[in-house]
Protein backbone atom coordinates (compact mmCIF):
# COMPACT_ATOMS: atom_id res chain seq x y z
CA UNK A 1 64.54 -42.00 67.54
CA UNK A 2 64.70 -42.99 63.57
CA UNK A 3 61.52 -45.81 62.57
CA UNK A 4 61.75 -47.82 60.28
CA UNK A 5 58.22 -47.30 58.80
CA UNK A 6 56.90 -44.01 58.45
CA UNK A 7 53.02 -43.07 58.80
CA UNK A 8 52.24 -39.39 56.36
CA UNK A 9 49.02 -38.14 55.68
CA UNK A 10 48.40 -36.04 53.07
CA UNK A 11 45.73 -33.80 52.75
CA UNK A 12 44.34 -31.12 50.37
CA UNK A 13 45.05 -27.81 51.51
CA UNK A 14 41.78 -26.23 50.26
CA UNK A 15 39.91 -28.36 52.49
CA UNK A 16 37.90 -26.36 55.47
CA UNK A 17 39.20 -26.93 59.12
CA UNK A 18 36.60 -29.58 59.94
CA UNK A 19 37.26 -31.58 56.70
CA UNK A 20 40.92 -31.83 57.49
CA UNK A 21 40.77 -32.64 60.91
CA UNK A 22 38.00 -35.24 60.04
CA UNK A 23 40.09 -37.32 57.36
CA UNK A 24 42.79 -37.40 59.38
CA UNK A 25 41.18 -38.64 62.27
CA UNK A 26 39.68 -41.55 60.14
CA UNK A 27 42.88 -41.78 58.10
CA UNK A 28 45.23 -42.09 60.96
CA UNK A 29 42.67 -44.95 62.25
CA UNK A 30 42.95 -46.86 59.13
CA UNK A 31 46.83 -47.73 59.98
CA UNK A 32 45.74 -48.13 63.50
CA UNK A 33 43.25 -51.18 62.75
CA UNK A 34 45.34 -52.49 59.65
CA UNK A 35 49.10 -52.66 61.62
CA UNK A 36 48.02 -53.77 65.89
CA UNK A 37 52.29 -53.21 66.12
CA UNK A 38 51.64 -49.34 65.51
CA UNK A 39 50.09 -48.73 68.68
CA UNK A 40 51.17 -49.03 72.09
CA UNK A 41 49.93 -49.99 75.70
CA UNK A 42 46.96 -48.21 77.39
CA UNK A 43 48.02 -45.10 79.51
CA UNK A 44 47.21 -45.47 83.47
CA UNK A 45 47.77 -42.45 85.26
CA UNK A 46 48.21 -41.83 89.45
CA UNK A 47 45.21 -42.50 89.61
CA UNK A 48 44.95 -45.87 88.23
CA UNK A 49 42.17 -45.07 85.41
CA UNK A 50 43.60 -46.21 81.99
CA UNK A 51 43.15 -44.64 79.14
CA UNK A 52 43.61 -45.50 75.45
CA UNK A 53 47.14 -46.03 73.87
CA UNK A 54 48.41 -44.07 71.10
CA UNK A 55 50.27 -45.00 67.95
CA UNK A 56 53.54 -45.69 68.75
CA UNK A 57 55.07 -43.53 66.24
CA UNK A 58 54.75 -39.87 65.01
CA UNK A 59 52.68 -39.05 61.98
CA UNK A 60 53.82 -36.52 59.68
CA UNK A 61 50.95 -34.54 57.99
CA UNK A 62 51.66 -32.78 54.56
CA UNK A 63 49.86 -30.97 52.61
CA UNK A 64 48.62 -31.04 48.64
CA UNK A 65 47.72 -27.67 47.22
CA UNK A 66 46.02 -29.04 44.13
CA UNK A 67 44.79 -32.22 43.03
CA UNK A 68 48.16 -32.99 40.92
CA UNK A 69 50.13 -33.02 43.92
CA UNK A 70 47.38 -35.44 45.65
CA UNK A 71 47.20 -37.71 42.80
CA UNK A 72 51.22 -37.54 42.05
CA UNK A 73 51.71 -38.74 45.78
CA UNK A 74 49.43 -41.19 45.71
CA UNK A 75 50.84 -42.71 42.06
CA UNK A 76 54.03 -42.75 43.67
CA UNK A 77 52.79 -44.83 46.37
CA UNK A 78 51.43 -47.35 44.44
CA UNK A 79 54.56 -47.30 42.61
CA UNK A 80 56.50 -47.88 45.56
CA UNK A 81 54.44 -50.86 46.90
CA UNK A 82 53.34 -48.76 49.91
CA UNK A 83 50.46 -49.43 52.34
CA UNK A 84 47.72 -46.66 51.18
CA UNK A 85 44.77 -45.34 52.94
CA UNK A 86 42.30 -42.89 50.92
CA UNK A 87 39.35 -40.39 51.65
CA UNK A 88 37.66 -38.97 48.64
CA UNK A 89 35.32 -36.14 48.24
CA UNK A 90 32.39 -38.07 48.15
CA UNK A 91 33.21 -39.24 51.39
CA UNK A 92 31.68 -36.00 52.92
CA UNK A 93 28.28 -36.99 51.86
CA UNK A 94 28.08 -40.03 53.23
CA UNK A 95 26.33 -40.84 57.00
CA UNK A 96 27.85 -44.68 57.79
CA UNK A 97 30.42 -47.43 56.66
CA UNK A 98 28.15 -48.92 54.10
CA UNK A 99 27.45 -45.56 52.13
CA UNK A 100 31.31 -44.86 52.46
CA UNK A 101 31.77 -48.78 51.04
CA UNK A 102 29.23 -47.74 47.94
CA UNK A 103 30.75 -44.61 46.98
CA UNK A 104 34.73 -45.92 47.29
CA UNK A 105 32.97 -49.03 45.09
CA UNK A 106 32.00 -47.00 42.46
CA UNK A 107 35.14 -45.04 41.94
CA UNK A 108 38.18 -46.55 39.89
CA UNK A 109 41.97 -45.24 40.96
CA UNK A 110 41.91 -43.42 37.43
CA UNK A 111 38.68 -41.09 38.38
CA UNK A 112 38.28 -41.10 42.18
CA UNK A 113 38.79 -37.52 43.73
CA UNK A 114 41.23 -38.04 46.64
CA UNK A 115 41.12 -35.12 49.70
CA UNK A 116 43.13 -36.83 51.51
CA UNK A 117 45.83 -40.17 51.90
CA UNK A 118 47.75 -41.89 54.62
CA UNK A 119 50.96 -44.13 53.92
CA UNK A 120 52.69 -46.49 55.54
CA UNK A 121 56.00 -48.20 54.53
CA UNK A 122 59.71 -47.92 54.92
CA UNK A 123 61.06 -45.08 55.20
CA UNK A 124 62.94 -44.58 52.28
CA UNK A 125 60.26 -45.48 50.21
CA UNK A 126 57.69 -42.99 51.65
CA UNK A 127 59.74 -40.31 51.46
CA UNK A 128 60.48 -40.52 47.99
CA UNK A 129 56.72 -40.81 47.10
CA UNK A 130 56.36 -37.54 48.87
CA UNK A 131 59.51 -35.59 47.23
CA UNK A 132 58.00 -32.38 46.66
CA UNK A 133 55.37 -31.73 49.42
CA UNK A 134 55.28 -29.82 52.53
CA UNK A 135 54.21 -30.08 55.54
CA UNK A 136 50.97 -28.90 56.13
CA UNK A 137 51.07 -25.41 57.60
């Protein structure tokens, strides 16, 4: 099945396992809570318990090996008019949503240190602001 939006997270590969799996969890959430039409019904199962529904589509998870490749993705994006989620370093010291609301407040798009970014938008247009990257391995 071909979508017409496409969801990709990137995230730095030097990252330890927890860090990546923690952006992307909050990451993936982002588009989630921004776009309700991403995400299907609940799940019921034989046994009548629901559970909650996933996003609808898949979400392609690539990786930057150096912080050129994150920012170059991310200028692209912007270029490209695309719907952008970040996670910066600081992000790692922080305990709640208003310390994460502080430090993202503080940081301009010129000098914040990005670990990780989702993007959603056509198609077309997110692949071409990824041209380059791989998928994470």
């Amino acid at each position: 099945m071909k979508f017409e939006n496409k969801i990709a997270i990137i995230i730095k590969d030097e990252l330890l396992n927890w860090q990546k799996l923690n952006v992307a969890s909050f990451l993936a959430s982002s588009v989630a809570i921004k776009f309700p039409e991403t995400h299907g019904k609940s799940f019921v199962n034989a046994s009548k318990s629901e559970y909650l529904p996933f996003i609808k589509q898949p979400i392609i998870i690539y990786q930057a090996d150096d912080q050129a490749q994150m920012d170059r993705a991310f200028s692209r994006a912007k270029q490209r008019e695309l719907h952008i989620g970040i996670y910066t370093d600081s992000l790692f010291s922080t305990k709640n949503e208003d310390e994460n609301h502080i430090e993202i407040g503080k940081l301009t798009d010129e000098n914040q240190i990005l670990v990780g970014i989702i993007i959603y938008g056509d198609n077309r247009k997110v692949n071409k602001a990824l041209n380059g990257l791989k998928f994470h391995g």
